[in-house]
Protein backbone atom coordinates (compact mmCIF):
# COMPACT_ATOMS: atom_id res chain seq x y z
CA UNK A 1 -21.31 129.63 157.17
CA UNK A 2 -24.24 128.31 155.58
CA UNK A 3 -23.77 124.55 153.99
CA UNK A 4 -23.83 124.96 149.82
CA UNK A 5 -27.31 123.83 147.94
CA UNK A 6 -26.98 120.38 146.39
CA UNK A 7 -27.74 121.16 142.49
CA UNK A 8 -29.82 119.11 140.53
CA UNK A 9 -29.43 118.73 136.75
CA UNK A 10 -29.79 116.26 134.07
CA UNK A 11 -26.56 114.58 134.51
CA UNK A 12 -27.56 113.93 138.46
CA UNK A 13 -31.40 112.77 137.35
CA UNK A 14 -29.81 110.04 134.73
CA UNK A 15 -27.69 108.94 137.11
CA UNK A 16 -30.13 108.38 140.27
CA UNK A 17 -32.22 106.86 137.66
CA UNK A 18 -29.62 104.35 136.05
CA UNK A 19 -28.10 103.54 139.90
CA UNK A 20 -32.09 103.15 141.64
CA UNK A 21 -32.58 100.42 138.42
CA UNK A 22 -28.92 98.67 139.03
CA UNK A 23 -30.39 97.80 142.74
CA UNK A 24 -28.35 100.20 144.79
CA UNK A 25 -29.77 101.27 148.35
CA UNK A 26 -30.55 105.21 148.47
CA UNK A 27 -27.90 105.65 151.18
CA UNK A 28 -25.82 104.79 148.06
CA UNK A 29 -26.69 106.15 145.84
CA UNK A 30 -27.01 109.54 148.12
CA UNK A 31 -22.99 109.05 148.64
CA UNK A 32 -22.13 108.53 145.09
CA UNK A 33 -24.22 112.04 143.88
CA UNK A 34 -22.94 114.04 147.17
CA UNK A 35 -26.02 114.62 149.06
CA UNK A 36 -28.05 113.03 152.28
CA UNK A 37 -30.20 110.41 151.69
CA UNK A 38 -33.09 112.66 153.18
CA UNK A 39 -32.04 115.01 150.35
CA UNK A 40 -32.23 111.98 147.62
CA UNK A 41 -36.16 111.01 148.77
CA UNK A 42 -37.20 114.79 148.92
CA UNK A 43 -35.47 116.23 145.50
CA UNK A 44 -35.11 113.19 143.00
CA UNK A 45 -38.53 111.03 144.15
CA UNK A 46 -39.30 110.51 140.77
CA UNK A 47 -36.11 109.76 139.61
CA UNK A 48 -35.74 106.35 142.29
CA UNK A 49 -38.94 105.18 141.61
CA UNK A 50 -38.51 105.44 137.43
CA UNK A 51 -35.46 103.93 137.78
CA UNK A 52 -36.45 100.63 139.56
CA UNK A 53 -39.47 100.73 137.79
CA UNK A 54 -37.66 100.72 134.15
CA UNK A 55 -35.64 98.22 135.72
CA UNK A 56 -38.44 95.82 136.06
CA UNK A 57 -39.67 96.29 132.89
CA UNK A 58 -36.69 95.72 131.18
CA UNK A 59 -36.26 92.48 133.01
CA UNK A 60 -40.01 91.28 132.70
CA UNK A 61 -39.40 92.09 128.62
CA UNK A 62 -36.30 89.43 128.99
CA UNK A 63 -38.10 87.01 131.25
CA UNK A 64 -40.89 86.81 128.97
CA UNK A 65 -39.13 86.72 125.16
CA UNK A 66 -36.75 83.59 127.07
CA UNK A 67 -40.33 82.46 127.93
CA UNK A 68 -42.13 82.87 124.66
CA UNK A 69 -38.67 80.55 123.21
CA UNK A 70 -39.20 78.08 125.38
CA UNK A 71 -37.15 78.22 128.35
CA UNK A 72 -39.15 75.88 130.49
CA UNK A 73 -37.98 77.66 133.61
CA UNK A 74 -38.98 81.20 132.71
CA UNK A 75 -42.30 80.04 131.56
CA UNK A 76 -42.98 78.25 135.21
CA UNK A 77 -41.76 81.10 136.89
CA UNK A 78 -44.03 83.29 134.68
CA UNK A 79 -47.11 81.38 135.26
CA UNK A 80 -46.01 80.83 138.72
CA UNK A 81 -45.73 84.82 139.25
CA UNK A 82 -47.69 86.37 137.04
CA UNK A 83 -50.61 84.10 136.89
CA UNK A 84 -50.60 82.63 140.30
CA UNK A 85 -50.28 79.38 139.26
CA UNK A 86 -49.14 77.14 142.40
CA UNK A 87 -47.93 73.75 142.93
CA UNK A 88 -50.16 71.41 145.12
CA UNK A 89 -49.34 69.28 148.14
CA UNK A 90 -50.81 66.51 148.59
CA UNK A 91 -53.25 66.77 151.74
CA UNK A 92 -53.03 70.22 152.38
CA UNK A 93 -56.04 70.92 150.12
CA UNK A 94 -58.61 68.97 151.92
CA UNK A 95 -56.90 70.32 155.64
CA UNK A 96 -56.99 73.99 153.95
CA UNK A 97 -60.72 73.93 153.00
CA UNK A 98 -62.36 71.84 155.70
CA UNK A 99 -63.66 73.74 158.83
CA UNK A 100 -62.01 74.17 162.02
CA UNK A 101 -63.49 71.51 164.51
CA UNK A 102 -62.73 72.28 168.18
CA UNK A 103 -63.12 69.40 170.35
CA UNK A 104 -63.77 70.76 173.95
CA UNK A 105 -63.33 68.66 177.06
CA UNK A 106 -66.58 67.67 178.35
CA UNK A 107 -67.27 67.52 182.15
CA UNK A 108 -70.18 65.25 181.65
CA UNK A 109 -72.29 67.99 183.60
CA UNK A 110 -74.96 68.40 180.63
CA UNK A 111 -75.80 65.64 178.74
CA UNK A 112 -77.14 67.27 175.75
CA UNK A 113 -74.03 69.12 175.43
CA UNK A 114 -72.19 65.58 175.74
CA UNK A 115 -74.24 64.18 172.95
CA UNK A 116 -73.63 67.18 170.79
CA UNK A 117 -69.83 66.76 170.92
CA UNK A 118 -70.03 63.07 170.42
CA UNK A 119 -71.87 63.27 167.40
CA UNK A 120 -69.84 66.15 166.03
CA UNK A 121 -66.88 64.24 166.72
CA UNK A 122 -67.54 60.97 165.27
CA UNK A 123 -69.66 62.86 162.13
CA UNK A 124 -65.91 64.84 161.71
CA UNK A 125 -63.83 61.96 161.93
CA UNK A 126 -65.98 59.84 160.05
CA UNK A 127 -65.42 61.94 156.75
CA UNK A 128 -61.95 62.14 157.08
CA UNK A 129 -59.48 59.37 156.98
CA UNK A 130 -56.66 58.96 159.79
CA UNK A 131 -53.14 59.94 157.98
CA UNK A 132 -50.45 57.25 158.63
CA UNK A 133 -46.97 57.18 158.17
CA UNK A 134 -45.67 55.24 154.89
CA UNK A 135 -44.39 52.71 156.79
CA UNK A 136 -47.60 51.87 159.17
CA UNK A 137 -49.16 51.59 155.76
CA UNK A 138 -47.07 49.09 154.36
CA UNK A 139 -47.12 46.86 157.57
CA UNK A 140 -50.73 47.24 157.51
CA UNK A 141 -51.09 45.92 154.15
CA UNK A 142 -48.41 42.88 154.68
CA UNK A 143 -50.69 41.54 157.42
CA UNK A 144 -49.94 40.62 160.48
CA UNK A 145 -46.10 38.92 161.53
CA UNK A 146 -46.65 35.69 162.29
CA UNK A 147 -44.25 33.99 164.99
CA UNK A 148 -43.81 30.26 166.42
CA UNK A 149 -41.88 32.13 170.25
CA UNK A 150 -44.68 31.92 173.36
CA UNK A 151 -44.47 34.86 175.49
CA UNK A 152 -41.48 35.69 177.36
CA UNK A 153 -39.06 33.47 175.13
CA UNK A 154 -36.39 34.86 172.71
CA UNK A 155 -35.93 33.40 169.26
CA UNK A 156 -32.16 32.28 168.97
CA UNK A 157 -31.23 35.74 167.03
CA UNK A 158 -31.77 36.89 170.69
CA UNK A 159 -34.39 39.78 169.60
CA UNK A 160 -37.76 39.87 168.58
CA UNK A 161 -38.58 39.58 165.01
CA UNK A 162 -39.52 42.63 163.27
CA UNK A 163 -42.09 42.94 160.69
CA UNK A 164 -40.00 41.77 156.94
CA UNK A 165 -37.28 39.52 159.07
CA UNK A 166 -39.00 36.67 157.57
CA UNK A 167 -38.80 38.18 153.94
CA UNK A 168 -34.94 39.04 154.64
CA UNK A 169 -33.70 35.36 155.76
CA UNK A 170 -36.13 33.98 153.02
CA UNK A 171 -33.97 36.01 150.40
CA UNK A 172 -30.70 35.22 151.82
CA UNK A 173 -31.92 31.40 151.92
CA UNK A 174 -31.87 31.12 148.24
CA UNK A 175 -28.76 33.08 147.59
C-alpha cells in the first residue's frame, strides 16, 4: 500500500510560515503539519525562509522605534550590530596593527645574520613599551623600600618588610 501524499494548501503555508518566524526547528514544525522534515525543506522552502525572515523584520521595526525613543540599550546594540560600531580595549589596538616580529635563535654561525636580528630586535622593542602589571607600576613609582636589617637578619615582625609596611604602621601610629 502506497503511503498517502502530504497536501499542501493555504492553511499549511500560513502555518509553516507563522511557526518558521516563532523560532521552531523544522523537525518541529514537520511534526506539528504531519509530514518529514525532508518533505518540509523540499515542498514549503519558501514558506521557512519568509517566515524567519518576516520575523526579523518585525523585530528590527521594534528594536529600532525603542531605539529612535531613546532606549539607550537598543540604540548601542543598533550601532553595535548594524553599524559595526565596537568597543575598544585598551592595548589590543597597537598589538592588533603592529607586525608580527619572529625572533629566531641565533647559532652565532653568521655574523651578518646575528647583527640583523640584533638590530631588529632592539629597533622592535625600542618602539614599544614593556607592559607591567598594576602593581609593578605602583612599586615602581613609590621608589625603592628602604630598610635599616643587614643581610641575613630578621626585623622583630619576624618577616621581611614588604613594599607599603612602612605606610601601614605609619597609619596605625597616629590612630
Amino acid at each position: 500500500m502506497a503511503r498517502k501524499a502530504f497536501a499542501v494548501n493555504d492553511a499549511v503555508r500560513e502555518k509553516v510560515r507563522h511557526l518558521a518566524g516563532i523560532g521552531l526547528r523544522q523537525e518541529d514544525i514537520a511534526k506539528i503539519i504531519g509530514c518529514s522534515p525532508k518533505t518540509l525543506r523540499k515542498r514549503l522552502r519558501d514558506e521557512l525562509d519568509r517566515g524567519v525572515a518576516e520575523a526579523n523584520a518585525t523585530v528590527s521595526g521594534y528594536l529600532f522605534a525603542s531605539a529612535k525613543a531613546g532606549n539607550v540599550t537598543a540604540q548601542i546594540f543598533w550601532l553595535k550590530v548594524r553599524a559595526h560600531w565596537r568597543e575598544k580595549v585598551p592595548g589590543s589596538d597597537a598589538e592588533a596593527n603592529s607586525p608580527v616580529v619572529l625572533v629566531l635563535p641565533d647559532n652565532s654561525r653568521d655574523p651578518e645574520l646575528t647583527e640583523v636580528l640584533r638590530d631588529a630586535q632592539e629597533k622592535y622593542f625600542a618602539r614599544k613599551p614593556r607592559r607591567q602589571p598594576p602593581e609593578m607600576r605602583t612599586q615602581l613609582e613609590r621608589g625603592p623600600v628602604p630598610t635599616e636589617n643587614t643581610v641575613g637578619t630578621l626585623p622583630e615582625s619576624g618577616r621581611n618588610p614588604l613594599p607599603g609596611d612602612q605606610e601601614q604602621t605609619a597609619s596605625a601610629a597616629g590612630v
